[in-house]
PDB file of N, CA and C in Angstrom:
ATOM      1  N   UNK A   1      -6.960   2.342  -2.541  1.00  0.00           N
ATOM      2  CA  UNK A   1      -6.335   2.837  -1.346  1.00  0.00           C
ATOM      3  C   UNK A   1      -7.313   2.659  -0.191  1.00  0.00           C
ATOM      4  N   UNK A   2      -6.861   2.264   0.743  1.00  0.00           N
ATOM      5  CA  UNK A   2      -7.483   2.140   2.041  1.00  0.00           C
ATOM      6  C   UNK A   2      -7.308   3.244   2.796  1.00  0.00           C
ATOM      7  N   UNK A   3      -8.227   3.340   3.776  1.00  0.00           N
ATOM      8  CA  UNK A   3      -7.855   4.383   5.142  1.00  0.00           C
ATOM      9  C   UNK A   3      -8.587   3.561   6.464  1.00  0.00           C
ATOM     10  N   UNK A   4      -7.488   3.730   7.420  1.00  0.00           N
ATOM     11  CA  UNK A   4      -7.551   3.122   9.014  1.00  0.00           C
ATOM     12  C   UNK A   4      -7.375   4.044   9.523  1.00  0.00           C
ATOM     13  N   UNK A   5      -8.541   3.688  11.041  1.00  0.00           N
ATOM     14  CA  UNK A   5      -7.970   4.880  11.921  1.00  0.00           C
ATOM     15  C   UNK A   5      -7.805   4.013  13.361  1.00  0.00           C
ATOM     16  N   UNK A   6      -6.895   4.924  13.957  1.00  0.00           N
ATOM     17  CA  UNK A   6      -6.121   4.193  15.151  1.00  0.00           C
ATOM     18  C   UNK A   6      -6.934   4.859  16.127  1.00  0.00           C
ATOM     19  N   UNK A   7      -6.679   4.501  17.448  1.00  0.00           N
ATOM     20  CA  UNK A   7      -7.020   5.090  18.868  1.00  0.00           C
ATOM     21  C   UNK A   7      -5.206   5.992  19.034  1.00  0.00           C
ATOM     22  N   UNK A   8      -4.103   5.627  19.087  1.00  0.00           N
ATOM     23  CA  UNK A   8      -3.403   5.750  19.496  1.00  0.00           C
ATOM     24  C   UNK A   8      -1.918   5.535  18.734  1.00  0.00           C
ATOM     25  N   UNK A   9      -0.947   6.160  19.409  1.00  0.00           N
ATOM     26  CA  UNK A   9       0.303   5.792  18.591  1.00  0.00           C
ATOM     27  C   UNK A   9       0.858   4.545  18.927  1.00  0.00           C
ATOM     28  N   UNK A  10       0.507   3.792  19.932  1.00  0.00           N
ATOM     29  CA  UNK A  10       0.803   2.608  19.951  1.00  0.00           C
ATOM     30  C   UNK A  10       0.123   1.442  19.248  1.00  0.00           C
ATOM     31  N   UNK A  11      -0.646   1.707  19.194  1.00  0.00           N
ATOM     32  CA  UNK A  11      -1.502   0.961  18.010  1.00  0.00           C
ATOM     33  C   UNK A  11      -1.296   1.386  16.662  1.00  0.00           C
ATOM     34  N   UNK A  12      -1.096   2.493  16.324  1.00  0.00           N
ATOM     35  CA  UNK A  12      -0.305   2.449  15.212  1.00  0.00           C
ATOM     36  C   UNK A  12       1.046   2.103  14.579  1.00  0.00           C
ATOM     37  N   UNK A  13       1.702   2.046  15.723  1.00  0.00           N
ATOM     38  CA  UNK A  13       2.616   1.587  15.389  1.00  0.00           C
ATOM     39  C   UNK A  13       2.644  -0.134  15.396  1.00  0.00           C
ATOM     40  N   UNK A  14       1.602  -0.945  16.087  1.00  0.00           N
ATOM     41  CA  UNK A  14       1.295  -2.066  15.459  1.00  0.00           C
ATOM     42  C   UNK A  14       1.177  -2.556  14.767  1.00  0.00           C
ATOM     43  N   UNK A  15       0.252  -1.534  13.626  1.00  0.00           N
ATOM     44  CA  UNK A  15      -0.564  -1.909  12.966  1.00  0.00           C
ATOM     45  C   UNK A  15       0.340  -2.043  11.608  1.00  0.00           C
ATOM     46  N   UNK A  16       1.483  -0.897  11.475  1.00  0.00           N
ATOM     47  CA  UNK A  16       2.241  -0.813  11.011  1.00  0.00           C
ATOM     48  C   UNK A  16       3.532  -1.744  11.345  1.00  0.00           C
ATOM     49  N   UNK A  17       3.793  -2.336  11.587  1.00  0.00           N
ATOM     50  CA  UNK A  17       4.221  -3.698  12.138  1.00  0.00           C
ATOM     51  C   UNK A  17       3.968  -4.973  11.450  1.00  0.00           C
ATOM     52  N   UNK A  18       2.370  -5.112  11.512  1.00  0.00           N
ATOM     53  CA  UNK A  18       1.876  -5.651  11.325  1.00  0.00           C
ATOM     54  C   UNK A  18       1.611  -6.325   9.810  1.00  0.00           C
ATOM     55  N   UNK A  19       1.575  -4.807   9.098  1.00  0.00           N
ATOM     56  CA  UNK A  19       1.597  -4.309   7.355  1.00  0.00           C
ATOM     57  C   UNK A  19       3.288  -4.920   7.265  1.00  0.00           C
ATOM     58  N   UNK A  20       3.787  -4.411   7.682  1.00  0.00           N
ATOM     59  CA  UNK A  20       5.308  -4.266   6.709  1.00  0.00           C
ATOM     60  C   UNK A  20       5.588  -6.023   7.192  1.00  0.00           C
ATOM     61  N   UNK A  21       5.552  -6.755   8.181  1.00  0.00           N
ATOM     62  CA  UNK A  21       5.341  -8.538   8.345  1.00  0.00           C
ATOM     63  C   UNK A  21       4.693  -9.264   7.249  1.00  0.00           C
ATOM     64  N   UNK A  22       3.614  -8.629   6.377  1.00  0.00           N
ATOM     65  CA  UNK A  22       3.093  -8.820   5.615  1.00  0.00           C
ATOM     66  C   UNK A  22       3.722  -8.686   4.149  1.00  0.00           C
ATOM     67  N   UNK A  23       4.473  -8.011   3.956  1.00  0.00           N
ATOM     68  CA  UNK A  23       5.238  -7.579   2.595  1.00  0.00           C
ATOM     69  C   UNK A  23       4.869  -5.998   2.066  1.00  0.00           C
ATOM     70  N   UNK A  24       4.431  -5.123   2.946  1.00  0.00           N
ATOM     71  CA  UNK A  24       4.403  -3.887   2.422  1.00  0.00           C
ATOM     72  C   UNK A  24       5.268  -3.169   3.243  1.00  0.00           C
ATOM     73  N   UNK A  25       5.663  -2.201   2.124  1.00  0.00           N
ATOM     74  CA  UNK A  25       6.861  -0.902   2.557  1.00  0.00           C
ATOM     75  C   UNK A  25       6.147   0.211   3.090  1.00  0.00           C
ATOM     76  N   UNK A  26       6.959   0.835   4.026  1.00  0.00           N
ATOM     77  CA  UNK A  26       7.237   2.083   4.859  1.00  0.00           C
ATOM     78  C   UNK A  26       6.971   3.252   3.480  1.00  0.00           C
ATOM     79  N   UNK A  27       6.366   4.129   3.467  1.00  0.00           N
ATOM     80  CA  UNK A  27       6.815   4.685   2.335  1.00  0.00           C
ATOM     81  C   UNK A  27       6.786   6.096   2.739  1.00  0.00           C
ATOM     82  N   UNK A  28       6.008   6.576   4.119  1.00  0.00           N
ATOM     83  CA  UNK A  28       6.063   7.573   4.850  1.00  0.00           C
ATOM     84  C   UNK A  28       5.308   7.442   6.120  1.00  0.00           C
ATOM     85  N   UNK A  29       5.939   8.088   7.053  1.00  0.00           N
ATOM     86  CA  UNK A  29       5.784   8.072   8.340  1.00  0.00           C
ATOM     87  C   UNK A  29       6.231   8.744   9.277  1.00  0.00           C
ATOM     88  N   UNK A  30       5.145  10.006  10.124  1.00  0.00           N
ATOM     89  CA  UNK A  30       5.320  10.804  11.214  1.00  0.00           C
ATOM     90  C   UNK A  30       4.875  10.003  12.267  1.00  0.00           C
ATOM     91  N   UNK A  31       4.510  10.807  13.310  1.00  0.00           N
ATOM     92  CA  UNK A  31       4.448  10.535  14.579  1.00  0.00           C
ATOM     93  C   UNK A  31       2.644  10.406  14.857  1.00  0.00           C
ATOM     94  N   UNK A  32       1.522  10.554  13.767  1.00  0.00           N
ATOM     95  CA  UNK A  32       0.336  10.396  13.737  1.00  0.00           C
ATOM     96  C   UNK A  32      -0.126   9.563  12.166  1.00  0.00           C
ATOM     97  N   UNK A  33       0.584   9.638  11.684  1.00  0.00           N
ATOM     98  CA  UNK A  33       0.259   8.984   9.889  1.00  0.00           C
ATOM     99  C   UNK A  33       1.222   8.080   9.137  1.00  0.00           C
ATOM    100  N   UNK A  34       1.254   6.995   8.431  1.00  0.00           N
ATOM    101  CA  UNK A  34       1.469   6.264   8.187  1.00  0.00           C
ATOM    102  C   UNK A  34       0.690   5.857   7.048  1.00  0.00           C
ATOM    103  N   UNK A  35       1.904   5.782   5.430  1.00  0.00           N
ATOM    104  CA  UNK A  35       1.548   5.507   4.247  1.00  0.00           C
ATOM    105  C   UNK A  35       2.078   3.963   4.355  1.00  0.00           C
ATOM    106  N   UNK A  36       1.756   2.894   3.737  1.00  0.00           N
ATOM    107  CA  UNK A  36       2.094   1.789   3.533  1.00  0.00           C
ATOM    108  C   UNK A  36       1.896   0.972   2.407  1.00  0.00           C
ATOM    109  N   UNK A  37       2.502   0.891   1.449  1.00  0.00           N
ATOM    110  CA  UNK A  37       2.404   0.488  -0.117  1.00  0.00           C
ATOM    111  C   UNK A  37       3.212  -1.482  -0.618  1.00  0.00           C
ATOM    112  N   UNK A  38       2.111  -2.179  -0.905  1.00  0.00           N
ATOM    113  CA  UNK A  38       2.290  -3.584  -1.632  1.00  0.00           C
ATOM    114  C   UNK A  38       2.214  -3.468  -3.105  1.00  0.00           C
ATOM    115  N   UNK A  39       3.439  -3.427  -3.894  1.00  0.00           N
ATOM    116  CA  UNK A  39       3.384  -4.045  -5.043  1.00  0.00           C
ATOM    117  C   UNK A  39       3.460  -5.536  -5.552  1.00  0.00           C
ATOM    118  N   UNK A  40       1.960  -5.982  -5.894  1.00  0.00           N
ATOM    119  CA  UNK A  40       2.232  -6.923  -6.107  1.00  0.00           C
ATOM    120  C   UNK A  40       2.519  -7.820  -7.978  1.00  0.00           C
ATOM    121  N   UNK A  41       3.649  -7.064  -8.680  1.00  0.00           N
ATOM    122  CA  UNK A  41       4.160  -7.582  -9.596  1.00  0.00           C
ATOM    123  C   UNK A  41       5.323  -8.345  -9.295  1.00  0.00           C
ATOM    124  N   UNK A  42       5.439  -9.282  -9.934  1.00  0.00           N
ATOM    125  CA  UNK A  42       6.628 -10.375  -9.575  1.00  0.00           C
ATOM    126  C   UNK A  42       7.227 -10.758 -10.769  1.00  0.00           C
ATOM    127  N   UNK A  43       8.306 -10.157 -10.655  1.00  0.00           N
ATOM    128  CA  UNK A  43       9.475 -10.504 -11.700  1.00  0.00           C
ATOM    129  C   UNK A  43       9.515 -12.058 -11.902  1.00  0.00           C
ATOM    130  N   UNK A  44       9.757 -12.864 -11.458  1.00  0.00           N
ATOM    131  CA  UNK A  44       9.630 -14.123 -11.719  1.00  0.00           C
ATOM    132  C   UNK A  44       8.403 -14.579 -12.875  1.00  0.00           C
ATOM    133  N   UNK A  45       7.452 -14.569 -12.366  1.00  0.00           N
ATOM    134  CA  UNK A  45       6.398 -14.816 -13.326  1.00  0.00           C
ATOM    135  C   UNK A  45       6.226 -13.814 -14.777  1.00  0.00           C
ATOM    136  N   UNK A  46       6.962 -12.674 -14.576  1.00  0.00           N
ATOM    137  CA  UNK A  46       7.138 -12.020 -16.089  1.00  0.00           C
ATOM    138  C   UNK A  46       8.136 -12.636 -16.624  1.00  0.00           C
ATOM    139  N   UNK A  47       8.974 -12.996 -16.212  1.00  0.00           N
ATOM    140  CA  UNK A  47      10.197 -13.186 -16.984  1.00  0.00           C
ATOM    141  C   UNK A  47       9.921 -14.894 -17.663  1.00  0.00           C
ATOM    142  N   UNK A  48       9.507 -15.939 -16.883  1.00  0.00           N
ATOM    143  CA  UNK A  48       8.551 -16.780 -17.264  1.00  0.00           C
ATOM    144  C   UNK A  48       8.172 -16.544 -18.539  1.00  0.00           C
ATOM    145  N   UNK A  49       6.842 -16.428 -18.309  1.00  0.00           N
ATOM    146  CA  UNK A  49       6.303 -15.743 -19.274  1.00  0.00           C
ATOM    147  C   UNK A  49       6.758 -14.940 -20.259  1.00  0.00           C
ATOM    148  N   UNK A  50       7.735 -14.252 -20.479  1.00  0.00           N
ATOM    149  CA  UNK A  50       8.763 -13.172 -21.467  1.00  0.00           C
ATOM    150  C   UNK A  50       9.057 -14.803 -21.917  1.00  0.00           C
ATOM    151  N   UNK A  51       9.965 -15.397 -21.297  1.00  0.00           N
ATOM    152  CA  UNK A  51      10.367 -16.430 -22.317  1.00  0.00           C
ATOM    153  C   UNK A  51       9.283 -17.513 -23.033  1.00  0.00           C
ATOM    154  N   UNK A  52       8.379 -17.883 -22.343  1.00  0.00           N
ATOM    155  CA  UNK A  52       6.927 -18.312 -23.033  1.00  0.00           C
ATOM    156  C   UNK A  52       6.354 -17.861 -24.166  1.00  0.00           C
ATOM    157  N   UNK A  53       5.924 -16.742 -23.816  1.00  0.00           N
ATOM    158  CA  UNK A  53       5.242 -15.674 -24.298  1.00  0.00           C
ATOM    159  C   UNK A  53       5.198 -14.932 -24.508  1.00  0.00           C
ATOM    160  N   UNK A  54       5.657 -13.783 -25.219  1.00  0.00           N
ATOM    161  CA  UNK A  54       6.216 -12.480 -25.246  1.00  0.00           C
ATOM    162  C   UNK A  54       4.660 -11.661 -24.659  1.00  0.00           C
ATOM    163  N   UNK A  55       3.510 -12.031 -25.933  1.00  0.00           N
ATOM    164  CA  UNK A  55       2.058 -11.162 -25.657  1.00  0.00           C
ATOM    165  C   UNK A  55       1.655 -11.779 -23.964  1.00  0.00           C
ATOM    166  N   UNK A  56       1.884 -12.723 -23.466  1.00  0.00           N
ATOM    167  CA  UNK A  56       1.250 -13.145 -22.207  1.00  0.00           C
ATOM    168  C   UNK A  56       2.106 -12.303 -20.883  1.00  0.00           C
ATOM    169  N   UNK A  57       3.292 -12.056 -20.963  1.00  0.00           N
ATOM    170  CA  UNK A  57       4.407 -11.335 -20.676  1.00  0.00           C
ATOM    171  C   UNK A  57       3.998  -9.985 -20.417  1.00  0.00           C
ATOM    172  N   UNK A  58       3.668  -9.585 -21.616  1.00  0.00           N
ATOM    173  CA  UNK A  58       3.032  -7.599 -21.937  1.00  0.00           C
ATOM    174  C   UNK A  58       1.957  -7.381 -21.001  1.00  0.00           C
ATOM    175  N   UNK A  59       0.983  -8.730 -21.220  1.00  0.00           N
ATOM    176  CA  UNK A  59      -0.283  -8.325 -21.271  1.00  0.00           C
ATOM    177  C   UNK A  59      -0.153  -8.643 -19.096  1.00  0.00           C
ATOM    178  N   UNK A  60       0.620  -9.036 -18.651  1.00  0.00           N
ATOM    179  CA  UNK A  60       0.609  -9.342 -17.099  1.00  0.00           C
ATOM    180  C   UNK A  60       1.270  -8.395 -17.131  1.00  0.00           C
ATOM    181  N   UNK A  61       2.650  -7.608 -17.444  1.00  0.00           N
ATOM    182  CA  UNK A  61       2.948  -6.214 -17.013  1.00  0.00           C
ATOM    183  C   UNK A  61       2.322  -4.968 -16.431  1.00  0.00           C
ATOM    184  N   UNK A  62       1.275  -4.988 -18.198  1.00  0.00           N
ATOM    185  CA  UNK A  62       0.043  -4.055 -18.775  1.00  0.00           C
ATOM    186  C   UNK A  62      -0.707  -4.320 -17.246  1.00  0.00           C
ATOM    187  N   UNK A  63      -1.058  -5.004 -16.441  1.00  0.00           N
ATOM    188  CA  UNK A  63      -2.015  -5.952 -15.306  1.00  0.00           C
ATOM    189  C   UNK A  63      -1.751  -5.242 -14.065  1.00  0.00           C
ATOM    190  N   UNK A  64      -0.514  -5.560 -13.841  1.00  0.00           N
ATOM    191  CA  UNK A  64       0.251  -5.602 -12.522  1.00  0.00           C
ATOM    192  C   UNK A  64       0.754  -4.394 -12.046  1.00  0.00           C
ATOM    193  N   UNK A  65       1.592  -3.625 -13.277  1.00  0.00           N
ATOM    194  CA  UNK A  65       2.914  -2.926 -12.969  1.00  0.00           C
ATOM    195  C   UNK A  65       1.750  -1.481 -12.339  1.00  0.00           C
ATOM    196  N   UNK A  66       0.607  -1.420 -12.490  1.00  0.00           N
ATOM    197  CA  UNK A  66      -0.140  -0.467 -11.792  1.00  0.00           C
ATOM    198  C   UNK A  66      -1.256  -0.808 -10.411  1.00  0.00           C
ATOM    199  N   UNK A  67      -0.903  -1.549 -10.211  1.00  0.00           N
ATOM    200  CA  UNK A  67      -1.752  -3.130  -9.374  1.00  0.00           C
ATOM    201  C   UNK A  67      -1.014  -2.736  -8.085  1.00  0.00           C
ATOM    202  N   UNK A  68      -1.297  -2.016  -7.251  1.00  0.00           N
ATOM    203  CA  UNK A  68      -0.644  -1.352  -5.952  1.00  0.00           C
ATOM    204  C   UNK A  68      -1.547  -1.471  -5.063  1.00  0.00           C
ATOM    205  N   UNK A  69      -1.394  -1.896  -3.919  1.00  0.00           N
ATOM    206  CA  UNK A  69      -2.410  -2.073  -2.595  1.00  0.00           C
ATOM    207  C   UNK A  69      -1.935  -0.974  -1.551  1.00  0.00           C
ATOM    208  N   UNK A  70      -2.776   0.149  -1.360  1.00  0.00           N
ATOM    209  CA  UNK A  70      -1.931   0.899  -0.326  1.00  0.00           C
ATOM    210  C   UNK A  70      -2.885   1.440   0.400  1.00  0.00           C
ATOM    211  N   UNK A  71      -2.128   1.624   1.992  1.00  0.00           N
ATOM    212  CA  UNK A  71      -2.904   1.301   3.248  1.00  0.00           C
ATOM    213  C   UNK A  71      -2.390   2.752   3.727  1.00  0.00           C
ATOM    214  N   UNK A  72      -3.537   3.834   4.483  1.00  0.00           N
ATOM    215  CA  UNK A  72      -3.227   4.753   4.728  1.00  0.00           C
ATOM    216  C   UNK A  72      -3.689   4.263   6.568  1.00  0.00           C
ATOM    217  N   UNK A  73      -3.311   4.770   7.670  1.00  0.00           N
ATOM    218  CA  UNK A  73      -3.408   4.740   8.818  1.00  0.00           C
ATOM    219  C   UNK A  73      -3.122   5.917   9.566  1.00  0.00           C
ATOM    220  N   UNK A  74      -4.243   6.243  10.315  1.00  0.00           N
ATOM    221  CA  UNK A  74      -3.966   7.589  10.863  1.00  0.00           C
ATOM    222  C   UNK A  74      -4.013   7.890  12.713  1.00  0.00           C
ATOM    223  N   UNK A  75      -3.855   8.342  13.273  1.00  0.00           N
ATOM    224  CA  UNK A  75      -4.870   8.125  14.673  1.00  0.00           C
ATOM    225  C   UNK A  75      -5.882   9.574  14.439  1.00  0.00           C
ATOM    226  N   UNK A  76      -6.616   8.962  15.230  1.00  0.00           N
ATOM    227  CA  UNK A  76      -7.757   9.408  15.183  1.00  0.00           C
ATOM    228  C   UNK A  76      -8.633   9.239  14.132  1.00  0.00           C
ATOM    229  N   UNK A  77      -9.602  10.102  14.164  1.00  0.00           N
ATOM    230  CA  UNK A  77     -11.121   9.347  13.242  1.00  0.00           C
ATOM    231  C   UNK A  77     -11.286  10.714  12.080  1.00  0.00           C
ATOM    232  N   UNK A  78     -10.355  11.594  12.044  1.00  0.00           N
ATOM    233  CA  UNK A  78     -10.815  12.914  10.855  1.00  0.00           C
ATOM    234  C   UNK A  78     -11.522  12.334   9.473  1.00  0.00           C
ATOM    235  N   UNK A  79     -10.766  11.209   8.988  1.00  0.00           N
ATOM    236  CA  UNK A  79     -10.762  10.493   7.893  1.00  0.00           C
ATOM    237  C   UNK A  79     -11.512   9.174   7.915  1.00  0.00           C
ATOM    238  N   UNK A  80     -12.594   9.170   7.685  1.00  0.00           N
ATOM    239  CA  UNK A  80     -13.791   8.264   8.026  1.00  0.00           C
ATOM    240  C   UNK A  80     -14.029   7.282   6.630  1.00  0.00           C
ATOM    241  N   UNK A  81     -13.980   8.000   5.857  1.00  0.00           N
ATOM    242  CA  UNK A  81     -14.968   8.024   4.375  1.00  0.00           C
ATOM    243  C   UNK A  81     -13.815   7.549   3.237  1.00  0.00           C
ATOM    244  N   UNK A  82     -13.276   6.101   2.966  1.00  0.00           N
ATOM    245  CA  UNK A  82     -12.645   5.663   2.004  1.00  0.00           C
ATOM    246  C   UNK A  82     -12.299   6.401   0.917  1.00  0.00           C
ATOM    247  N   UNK A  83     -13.320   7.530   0.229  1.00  0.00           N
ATOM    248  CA  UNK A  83     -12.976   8.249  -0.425  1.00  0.00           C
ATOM    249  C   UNK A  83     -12.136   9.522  -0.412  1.00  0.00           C
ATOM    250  N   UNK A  84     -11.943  10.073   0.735  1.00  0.00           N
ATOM    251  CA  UNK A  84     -11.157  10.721   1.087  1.00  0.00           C
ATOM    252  C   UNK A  84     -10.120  11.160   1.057  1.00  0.00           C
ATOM    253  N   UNK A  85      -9.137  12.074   0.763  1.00  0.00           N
ATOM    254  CA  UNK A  85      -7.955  11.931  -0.191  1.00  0.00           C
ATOM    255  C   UNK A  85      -7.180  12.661   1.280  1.00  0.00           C
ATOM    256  N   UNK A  86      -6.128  11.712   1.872  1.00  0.00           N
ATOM    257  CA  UNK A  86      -5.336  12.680   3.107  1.00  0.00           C
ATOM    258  C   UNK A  86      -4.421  14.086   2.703  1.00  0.00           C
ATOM    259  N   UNK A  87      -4.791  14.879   3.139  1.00  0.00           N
ATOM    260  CA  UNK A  87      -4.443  16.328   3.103  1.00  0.00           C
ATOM    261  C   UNK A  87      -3.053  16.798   3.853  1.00  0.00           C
ATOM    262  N   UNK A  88      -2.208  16.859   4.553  1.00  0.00           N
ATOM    263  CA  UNK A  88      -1.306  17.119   5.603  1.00  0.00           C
ATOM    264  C   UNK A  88      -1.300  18.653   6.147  1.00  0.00           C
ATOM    265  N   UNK A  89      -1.745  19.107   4.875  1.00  0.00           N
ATOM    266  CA  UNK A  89      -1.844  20.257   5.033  1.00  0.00           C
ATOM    267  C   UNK A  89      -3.166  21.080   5.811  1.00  0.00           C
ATOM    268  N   UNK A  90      -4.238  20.096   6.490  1.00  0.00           N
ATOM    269  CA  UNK A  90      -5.434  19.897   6.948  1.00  0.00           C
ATOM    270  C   UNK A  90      -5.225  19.877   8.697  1.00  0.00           C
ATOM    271  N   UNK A  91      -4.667  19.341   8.918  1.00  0.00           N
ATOM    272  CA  UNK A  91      -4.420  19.190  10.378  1.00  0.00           C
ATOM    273  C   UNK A  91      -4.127  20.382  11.304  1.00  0.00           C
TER     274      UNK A  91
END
């Protein structure tokens, strides 16, 4: 998981723009924060593979199906430190 921080809501809302042009989903969003989530498993290449391979099939599922890229964006700077887990209940 990532964390960004904005100057502003217009820039966040860019930035977020910007993400979802890219292939990631909306997955929550107020008027200061913005969750943004890429799964990148692809049915195509399992199913491929399922007919190939059954173990090559499993074993890219086993890979992928937890294989999530997700982009947190906030304004302002509270949340500095990648490790950081966003709170809502903090603000």
């Amino acid at each position: 998981m990532r964390y960004e921080n904005v100057n502003n809501v217009e820039e966040l809302n860019f930035r977020v723009n910007n993400y979802i042009s890219s292939g990631y989903k909306l997955e929550i969003r107020d008027n200061n924060y913005a969750k943004l989530v890429k799964d990148d498993f692809d049915w195509a290449i399992f199913i491929i593979l399922f007919l190939l391979l059954i173990i090559g099939a499993l074993i890219y599922w086993a890979v992928k199906s937890g294989n999530k890229d997700e982009v947190i964006i906030q304004v302002g700077n509270e949340y500095n430190s990648g490790n950081m887990e966003y709170n809502p209940s903090k603000k």
